[in-house]
Structure formats: structure tokens, C-alpha cells
Protein backbone atom coordinates (compact mmCIF):
# COMPACT_ATOMS: atom_id res chain seq x y z
CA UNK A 1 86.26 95.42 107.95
CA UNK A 2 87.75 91.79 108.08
CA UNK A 3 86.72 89.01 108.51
CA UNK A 4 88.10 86.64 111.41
CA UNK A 5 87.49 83.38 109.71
CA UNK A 6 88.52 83.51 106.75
CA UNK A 7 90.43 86.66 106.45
CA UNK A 8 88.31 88.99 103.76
CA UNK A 9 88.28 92.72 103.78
CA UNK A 10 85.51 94.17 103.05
CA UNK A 11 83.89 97.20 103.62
CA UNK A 12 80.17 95.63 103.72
CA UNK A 13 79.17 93.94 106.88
CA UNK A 14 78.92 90.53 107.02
CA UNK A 15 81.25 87.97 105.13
CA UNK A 16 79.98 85.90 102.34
CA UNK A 17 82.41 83.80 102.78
CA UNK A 18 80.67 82.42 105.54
CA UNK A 19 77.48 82.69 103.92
CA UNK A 20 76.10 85.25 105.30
CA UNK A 21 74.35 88.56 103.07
CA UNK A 22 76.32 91.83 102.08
CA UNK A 23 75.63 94.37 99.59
CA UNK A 24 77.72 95.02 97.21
CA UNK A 25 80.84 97.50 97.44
CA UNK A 26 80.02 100.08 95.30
CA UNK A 27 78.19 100.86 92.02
CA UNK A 28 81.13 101.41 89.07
CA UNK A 29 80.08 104.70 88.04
CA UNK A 30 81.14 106.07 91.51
CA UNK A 31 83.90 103.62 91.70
CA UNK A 32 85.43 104.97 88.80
CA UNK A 33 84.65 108.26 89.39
CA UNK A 34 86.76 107.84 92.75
CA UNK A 35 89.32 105.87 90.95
CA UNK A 36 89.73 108.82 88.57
CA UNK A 37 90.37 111.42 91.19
CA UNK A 38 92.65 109.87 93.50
CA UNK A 39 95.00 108.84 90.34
CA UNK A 40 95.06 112.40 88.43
CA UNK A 41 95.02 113.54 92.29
CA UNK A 42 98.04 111.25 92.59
CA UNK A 43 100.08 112.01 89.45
CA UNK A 44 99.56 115.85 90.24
CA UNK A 45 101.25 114.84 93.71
CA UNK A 46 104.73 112.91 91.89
CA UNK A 47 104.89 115.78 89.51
CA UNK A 48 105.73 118.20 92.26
CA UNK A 49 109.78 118.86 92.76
CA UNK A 50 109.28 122.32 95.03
CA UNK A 51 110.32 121.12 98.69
CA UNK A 52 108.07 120.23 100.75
CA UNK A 53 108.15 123.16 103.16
CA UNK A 54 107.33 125.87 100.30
CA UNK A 55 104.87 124.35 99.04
CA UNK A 56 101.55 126.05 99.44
CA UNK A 57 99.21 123.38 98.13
CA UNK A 58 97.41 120.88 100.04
CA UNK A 59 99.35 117.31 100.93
CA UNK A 60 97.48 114.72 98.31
CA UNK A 61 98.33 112.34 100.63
CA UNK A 62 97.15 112.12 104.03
CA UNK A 63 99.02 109.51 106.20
CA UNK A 64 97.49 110.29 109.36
CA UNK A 65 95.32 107.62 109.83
CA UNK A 66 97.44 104.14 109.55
CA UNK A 67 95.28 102.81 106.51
CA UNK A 68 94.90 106.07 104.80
CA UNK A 69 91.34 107.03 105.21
CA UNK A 70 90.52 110.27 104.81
CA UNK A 71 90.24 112.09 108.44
CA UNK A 72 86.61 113.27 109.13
CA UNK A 73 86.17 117.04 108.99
CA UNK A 74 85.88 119.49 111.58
CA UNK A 75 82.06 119.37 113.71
CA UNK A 76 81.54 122.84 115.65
CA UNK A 77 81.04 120.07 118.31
CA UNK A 78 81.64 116.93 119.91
CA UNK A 79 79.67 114.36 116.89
CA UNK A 80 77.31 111.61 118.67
CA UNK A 81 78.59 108.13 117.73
CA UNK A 82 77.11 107.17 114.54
CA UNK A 83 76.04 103.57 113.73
CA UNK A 84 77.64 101.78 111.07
CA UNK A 85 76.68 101.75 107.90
CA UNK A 86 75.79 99.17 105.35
CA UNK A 87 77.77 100.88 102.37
CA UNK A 88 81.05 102.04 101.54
CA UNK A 89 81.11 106.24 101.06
CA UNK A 90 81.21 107.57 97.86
CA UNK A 91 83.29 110.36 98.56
CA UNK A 92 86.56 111.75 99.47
CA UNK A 93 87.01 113.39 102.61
CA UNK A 94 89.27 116.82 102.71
CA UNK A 95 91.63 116.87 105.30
CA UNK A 96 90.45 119.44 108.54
CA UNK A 97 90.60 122.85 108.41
CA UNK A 98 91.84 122.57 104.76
CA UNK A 99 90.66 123.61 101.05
CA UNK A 100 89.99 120.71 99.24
CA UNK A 101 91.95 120.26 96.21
CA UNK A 102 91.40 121.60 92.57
CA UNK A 103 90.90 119.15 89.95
CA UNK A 104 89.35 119.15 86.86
CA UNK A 105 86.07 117.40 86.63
CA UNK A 106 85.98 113.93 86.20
CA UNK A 107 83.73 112.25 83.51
CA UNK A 108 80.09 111.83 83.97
CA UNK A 109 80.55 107.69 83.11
CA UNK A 110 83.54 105.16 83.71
CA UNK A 111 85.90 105.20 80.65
CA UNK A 112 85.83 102.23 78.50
CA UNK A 113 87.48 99.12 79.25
CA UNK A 114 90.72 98.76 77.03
CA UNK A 115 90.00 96.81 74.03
CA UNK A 116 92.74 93.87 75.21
CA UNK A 117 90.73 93.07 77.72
CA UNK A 118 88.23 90.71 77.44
CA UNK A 119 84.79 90.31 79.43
CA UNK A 120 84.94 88.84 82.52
CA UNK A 121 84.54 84.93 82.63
CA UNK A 122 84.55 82.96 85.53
CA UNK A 123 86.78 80.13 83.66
CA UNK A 124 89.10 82.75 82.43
CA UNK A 125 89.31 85.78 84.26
CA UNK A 126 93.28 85.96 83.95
CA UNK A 127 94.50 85.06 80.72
CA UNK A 128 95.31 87.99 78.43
CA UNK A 129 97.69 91.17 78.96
CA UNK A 130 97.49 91.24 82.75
CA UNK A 131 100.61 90.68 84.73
CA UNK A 132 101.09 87.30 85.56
CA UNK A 133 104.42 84.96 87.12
CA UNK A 134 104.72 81.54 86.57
CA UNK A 135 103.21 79.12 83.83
CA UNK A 136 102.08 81.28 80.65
CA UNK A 137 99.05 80.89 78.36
CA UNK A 138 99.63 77.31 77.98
CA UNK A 139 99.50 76.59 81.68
CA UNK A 140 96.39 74.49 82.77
CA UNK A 141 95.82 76.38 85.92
CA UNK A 142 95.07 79.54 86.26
CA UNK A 143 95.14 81.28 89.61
CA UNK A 144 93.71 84.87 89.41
CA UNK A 145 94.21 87.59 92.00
CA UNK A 146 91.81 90.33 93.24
CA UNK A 147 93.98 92.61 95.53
CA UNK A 148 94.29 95.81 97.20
CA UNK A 149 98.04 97.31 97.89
CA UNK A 150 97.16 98.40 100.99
CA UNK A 151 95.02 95.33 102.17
CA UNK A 152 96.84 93.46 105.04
CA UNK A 153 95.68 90.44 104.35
CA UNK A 154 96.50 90.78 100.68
CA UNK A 155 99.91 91.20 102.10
CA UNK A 156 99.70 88.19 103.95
CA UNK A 157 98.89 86.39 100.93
CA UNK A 158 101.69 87.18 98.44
CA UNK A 159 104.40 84.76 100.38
CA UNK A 160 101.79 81.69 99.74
CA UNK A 161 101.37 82.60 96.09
CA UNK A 162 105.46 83.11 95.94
CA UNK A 163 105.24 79.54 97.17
CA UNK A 164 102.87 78.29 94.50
CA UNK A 165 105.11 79.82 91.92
CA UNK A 166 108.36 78.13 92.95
CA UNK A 167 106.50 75.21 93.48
CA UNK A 168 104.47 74.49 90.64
CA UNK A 169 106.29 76.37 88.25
CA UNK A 170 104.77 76.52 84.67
CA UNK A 171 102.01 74.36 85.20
CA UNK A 172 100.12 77.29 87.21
CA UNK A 173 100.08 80.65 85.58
CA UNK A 174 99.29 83.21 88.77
CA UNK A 175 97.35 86.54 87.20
CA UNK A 176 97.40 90.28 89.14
CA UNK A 177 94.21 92.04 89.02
CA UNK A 178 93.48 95.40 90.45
CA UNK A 179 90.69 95.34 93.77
CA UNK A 180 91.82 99.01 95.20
CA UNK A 181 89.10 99.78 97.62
CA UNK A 182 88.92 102.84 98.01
CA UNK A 183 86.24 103.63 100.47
CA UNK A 184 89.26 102.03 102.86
CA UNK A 185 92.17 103.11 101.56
CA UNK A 186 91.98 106.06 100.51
CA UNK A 187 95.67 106.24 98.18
CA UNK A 188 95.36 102.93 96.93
CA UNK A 189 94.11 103.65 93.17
CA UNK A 190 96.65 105.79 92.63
CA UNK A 191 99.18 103.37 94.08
CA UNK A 192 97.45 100.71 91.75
CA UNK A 193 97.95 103.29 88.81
CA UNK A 194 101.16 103.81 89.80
CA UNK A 195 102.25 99.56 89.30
CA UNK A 196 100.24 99.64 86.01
CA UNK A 197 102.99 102.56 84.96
CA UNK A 198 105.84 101.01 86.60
CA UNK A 199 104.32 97.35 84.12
CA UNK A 200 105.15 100.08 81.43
CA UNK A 201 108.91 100.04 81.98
CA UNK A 202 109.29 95.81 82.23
CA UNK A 203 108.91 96.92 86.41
CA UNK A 204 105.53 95.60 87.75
CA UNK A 205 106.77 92.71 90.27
CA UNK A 206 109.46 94.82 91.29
CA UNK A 207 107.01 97.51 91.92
CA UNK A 208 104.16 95.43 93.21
CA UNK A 209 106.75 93.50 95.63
CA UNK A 210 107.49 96.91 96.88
CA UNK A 211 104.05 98.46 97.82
CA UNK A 212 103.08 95.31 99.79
CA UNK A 213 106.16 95.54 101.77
CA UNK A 214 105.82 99.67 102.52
CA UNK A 215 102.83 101.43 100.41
CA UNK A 216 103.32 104.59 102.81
CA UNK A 217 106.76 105.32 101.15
CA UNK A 218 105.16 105.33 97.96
CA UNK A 219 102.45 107.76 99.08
CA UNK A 220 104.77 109.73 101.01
CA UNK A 221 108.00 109.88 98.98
CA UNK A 222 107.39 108.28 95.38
CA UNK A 223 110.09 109.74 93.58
CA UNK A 224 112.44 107.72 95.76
CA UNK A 225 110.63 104.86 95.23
CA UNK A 226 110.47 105.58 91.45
CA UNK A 227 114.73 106.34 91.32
CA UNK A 228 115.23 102.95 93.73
CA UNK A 229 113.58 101.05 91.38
CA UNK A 230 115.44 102.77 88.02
CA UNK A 231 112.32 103.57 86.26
CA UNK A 232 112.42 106.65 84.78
CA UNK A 233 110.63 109.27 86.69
CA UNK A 234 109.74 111.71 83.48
CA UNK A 235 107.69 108.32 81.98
CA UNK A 236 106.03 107.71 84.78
CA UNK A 237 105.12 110.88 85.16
CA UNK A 238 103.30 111.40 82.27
CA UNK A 239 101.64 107.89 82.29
CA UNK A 240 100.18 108.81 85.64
CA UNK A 241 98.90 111.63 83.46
CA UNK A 242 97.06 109.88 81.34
CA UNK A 243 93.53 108.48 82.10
CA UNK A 244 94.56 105.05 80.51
CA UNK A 245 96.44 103.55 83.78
CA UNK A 246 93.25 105.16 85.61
CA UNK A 247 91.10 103.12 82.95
CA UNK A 248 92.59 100.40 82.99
CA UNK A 249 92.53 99.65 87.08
CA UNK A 250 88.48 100.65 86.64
CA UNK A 251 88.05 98.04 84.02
CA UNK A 252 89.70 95.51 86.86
CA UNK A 253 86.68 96.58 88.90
CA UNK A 254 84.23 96.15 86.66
CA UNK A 255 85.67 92.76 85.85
CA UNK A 256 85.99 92.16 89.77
CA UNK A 257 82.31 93.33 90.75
CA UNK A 258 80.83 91.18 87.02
CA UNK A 259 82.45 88.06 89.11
CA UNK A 260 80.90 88.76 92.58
CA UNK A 261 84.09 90.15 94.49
CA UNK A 262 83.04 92.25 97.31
CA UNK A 263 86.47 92.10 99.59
CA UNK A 264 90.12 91.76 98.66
CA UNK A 265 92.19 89.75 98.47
CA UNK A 266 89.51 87.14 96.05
CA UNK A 267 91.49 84.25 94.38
CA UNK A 268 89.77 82.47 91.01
CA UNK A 269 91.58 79.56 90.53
CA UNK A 270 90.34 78.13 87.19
CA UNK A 271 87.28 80.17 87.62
CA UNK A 272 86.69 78.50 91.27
CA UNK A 273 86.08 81.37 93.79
CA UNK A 274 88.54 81.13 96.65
CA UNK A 275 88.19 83.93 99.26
CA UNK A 276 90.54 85.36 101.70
CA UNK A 277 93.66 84.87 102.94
CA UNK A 278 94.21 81.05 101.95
CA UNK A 279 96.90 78.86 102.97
CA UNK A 280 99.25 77.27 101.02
CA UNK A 281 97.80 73.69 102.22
CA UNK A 282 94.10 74.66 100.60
CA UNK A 283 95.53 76.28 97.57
CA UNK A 284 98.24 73.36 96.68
CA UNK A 285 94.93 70.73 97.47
CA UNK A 286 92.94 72.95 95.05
CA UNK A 287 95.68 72.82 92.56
CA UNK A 288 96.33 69.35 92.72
CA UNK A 289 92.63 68.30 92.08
CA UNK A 290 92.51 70.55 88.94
CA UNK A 291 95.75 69.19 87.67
CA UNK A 292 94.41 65.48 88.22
CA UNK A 293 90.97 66.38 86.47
CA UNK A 294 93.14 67.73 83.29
CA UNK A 295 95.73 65.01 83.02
CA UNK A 296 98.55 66.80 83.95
CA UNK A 297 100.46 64.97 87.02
CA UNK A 298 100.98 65.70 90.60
CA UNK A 299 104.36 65.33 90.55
CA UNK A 300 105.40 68.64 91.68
């Protein structure tokens, strides 16, 4: 769900950014657990070159609802409108009338967060081996991004933080960090695992730039996405294979949920908490302050 003012998703009700109570999104064991299956669920889907029309497996992808949620399974009749509820679900729906997919089982516990990445720190939740634009390590602002590929309003966000690039240049160093949630969108960790391959080949922007603009074509046709882009499909492949890229979006979710995120997208901006969809006006104000308190000019 979103929120009108201030333009969080979420899928707890409420909106703390207007002060108001929500749990939190979901524990990380069943976080990563989810995270692990869509993305081995995912690679299995970009390794597959029979056509489409002989293939006798189930579609991992299931774009029939706009946001890709899972569609609810068959009832033997008409279901009575259910109330909302006050937690994200913890499982994957199969599509109707369908087997649901074989995969191996996933482990009992979240893997390990990769050994480059540090705890999560509210006054430096950015710096390190995450992909960032702009300033470097040197830069004295750091803006830090929790987003979700399929997220509208994390769409809506990226031409302000373009803006804040071209604008400040390298006195603000802007960080990516993965938010997929999954209990909304169903494909987005393995879209999410899919960039973190793509950062592999020197192609994360490139790739990042291009599931904000059309995630479906990723879900739906990914090895044309993979061949427009000149990565090299075989790589990708087998990185998407490997539980690292899966490991390494659940450690972003760890660090996310050890800072308080509960919606995408969640800007830290020198470990300030800035939620929602900002615009440029709030974020350039909030820069400018920081660069004052440090020393470094407002001449931009």
C-alpha cells in the first residue's frame, strides 16, 4: 500500500512517516527464505532456450496481475471478502490450476552477509562496495537508497536523484541498496539479483536504469534484455546460479530492516532518515545544510 502524503510503499498499514504505528515487514529468516526462491526460481527461468510454446514447465513469471503478485488460487466457491491484514504473506502463491514449481529446498537460516559488507550504521549505511554515482568515498554526503525495481514511487524518484548527481557532482556520493519487497512484487528479488549480476560485468546503472523504465520485459523476456545491454548471457547465467547475488540482496535487507525501513523507496542521507518519494527542493535543502555544517560550500 502507499502512502498519499508522502509517497511510501509499504505493505504494513499505516505510514510512519506520518507517525503513525506499523509492524514491521517481515522477519529475515522468511525474507530470505523468499528471496532465495524467487532468484534460483528466476535463474532457472533465463536458463531456458526451448520456445516458449514447447515448453511443458510452469511460467516462473506470472505477469497477470500489473505488479506481479502472485494470483490467488482456485476456491471451489465464490471466497467472502477478507479483511486486511496487518502483515505481509510469507509465501508464494502458485498460479491457478497449476503445479507449483520444483526447487530444491532452500536453507533453514539466511546465508551470511558477505564479508565486504559492513554492519549497518545509521551515519554510514552506503560507503563500501555498493553501487554508487556521483562523489566517491571522499564525498561528505552520502545519500543512501532503499528501493524496490518494481516500486512506482521508487521510479518516480530516480529522475530527482539523476538531478542531485548532475547537480552536486562529487560532493554527494548517491549509494543503491536492495529493498525488493516481495510480499508485493512478487519477481522483484530476482530482478534485484539479476542488477547485482549485470554490477558483475561493469553494467549495473545501465541495468538498473532499465528495470525502472520496463521491469516486465525483464521478467518476461530477459535474454533480450541481457543481449540489448551486451552482457554476456552465459555469465549471467551462472551468477544467477549462484546463491551469492541471492545473499548478497538478503544482506541489503537485513541492513534495511537493522535501520528501521519498512517501505521503499527510504533515503539516508548522512544517516538522516528521509522517506518517500522526496522532491528535489527537500533533498537539495537537506544537502545544503549538511554541506554548511561540514565546511564544504554551497556553491553548487
Amino acid at each position: 500500500m502507499t502512502c498519499p502524503a508522502c509517497g511510501e510503499e509499504s505493505p504494513n498499514p499505516g505510514c510512519s512517516s506520518c507517525g503513525k504505528p506499523r509492524s514491521s515487514i517481515m522477519s529475515l529468516a522468511p525474507a530470505a527464505i523468499t528471496v532465495l526462491l524467487l532468484v534460483f526460481v528466476f535463474a532457472s527461468f533465463v536458463g531456458d532456450d526451448e520456445p516458449e510454446a514447447t515448453s511443458t514447465s510452469v511460467p516462473v513469471f506470472d505477469p497477470a496481475m500489473p505488479d506481479g503478485r502472485a494470483l490467488p488460487p482456485p476456491a471451489a466457491t465464490p471466497p467472502e471478502p477478507s479483511a486486511p491484514t496487518s502483515a505481509p504473506s510469507e509465501s508464494i502463491a502458485a498460479p491457478p490450476s497449476a503445479p507449483p514449481v520444483s526447487i530444491a529446498p532452500p536453507p533453514s537460516a539466511p546465508p551470511e552477509p558477505p564479508a565486504s559488507h559492513p554492519p549497518a550504521r545509521p551515519g554510514d549505511v552506503g560507503r563500501g562496495t555498493y553501487p554508487s554515482r556521483g562523489g566517491g568515498e571522499s564525498a561528505p554526503v552520502v545519500l543512501v537508497e532503499f528501493s524496490d525495481f518494481q516500486c512506482s514511487y521508487c521510479k518516480k524518484l530516480q529522475p530527482t536523484l539523476d538531478q542531485v548527481v548532475e547537480q552536486y557532482g562529487d560532493r554527494v556520493a548517491v549509494y543503491f541498496r536492495d529493498y525488493p519487497i516481495a510480499s508485493l512484487h512478487k519477481t522483484s528479488p530476482g530482478l534485484h539479483a539479476a542488477a547485482r549480476c549485470a554490477s558483475e560485468q561493469g553494467a549495473f546503472w545501465p541495468m538498473h536504469d532499465r528495470l525502472f523504465a520496463d521491469p516486465e520485459r525483464m521478467v518476461d523476456h530477459p535474454e533480450d534484455v541481457v543481449r540489448e545491454l551486451g552482457l554476456d548471457l552465459e555469465r549471467l547465467r551462472r551468477c544467477l546460479a549462484d546463491p551469492g547475488a541471492a545473499g548478497a540482496v538478503v544482506a541489503d535487507l537485513a541492513a534495511g530492516e537493522a535501520l528501521g525501513v519498512t517501505g521503499t523507496p527510504t533515503l539516508f542521507l548522512n544517516g538522516r532518515e528521509l522517506r518517500g518519494a522526496q522532491p528535489f527542493a527537500k533533498i537539495a535543502a537537506a544537502i545544503d545544510g549538511e554541506l554548511e555544517r561540514v565546511g564544504a560550500g554551497l556553491d553548487r
